[in-house]
Protein backbone atom coordinates (compact mmCIF):
# COMPACT_ATOMS: atom_id res chain seq x y z
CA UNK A 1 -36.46 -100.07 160.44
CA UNK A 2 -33.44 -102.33 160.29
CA UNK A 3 -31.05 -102.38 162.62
CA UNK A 4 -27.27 -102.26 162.38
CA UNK A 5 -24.70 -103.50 164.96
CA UNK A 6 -21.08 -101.90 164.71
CA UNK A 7 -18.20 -102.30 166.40
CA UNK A 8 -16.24 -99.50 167.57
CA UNK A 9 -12.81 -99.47 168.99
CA UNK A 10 -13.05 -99.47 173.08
CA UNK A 11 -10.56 -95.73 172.91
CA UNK A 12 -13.59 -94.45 169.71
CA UNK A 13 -16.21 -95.51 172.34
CA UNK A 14 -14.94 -93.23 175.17
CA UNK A 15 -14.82 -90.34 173.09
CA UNK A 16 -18.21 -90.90 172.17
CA UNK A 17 -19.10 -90.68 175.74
CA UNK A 18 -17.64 -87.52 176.10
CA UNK A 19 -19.96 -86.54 173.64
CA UNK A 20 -23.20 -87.52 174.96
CA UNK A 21 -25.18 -84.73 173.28
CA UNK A 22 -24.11 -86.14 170.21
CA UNK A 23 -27.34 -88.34 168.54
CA UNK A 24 -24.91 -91.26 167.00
CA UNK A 25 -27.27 -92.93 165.55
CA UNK A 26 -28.63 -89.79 163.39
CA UNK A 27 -24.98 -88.80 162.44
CA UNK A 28 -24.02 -92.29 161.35
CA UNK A 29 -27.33 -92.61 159.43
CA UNK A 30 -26.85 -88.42 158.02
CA UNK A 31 -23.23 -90.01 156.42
CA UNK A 32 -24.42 -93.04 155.34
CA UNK A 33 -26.80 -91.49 153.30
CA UNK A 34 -24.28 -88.91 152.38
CA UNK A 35 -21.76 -91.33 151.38
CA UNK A 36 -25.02 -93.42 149.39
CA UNK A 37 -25.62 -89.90 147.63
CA UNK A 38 -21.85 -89.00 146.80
CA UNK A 39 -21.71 -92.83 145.15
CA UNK A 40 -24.69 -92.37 142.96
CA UNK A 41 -23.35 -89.21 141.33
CA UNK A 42 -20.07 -90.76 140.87
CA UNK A 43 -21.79 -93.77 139.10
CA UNK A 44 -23.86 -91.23 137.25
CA UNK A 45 -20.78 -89.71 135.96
CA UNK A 46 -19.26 -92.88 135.25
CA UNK A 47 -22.05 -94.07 133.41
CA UNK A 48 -21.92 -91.18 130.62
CA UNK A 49 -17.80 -91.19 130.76
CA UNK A 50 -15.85 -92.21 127.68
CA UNK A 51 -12.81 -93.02 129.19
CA UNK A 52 -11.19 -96.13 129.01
CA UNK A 53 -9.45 -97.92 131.65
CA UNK A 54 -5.82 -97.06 130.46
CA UNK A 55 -7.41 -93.28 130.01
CA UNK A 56 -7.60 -93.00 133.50
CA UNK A 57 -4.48 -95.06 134.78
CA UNK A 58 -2.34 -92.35 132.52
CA UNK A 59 -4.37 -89.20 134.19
CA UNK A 60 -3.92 -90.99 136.97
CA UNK A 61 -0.12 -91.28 136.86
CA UNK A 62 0.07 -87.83 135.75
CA UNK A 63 -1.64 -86.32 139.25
CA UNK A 64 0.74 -88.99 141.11
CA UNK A 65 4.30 -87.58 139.65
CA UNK A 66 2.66 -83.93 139.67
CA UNK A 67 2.23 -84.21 143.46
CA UNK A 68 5.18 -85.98 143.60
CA UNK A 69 7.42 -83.20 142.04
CA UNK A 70 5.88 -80.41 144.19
CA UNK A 71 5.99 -81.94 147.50
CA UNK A 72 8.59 -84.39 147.61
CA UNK A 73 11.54 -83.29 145.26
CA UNK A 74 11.31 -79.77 146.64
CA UNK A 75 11.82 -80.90 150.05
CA UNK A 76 14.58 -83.32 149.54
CA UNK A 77 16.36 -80.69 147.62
CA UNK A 78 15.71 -77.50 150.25
């Protein structure tokens, strides 16, 4: 097994403490694998997409003035 030295914040560590009965090493290697997982089906995805770079900068744009309009024009105008 390999082992894998991280640094954590000294205010992250002494919540950890508080949390003894927490296995940190199991959680941190549970979400790495999850995060490992949750990359391969985006690549997957990616793999069979047809989109083309400026496809997904307009979509993206799109969702960005969407959100925009909803949250921040109706509050500046309430």
């Amino acid at each position: 097994m390999t082992e894998l030295v991280v640094d954590i914040p000294n205010d992250i560590a002494k919540e950890m403490k508080r949390a003894r009965f927490i296995n940190w090493n199991e959680k941190l290697v549970k979400d790495i694998l999850f995060f490992l997982n949750e990359r391969e089906i985006v690549e997957s995805i990616l793999a069979r997409s047809k989109l083309k770079e400026k496809d997904v900068e307009e979509i993206d744009n799109i969702i960005k003035r969407g959100l925009f309009e909803k949250y921040y024009k109706t509050k500046v105008s309430s």
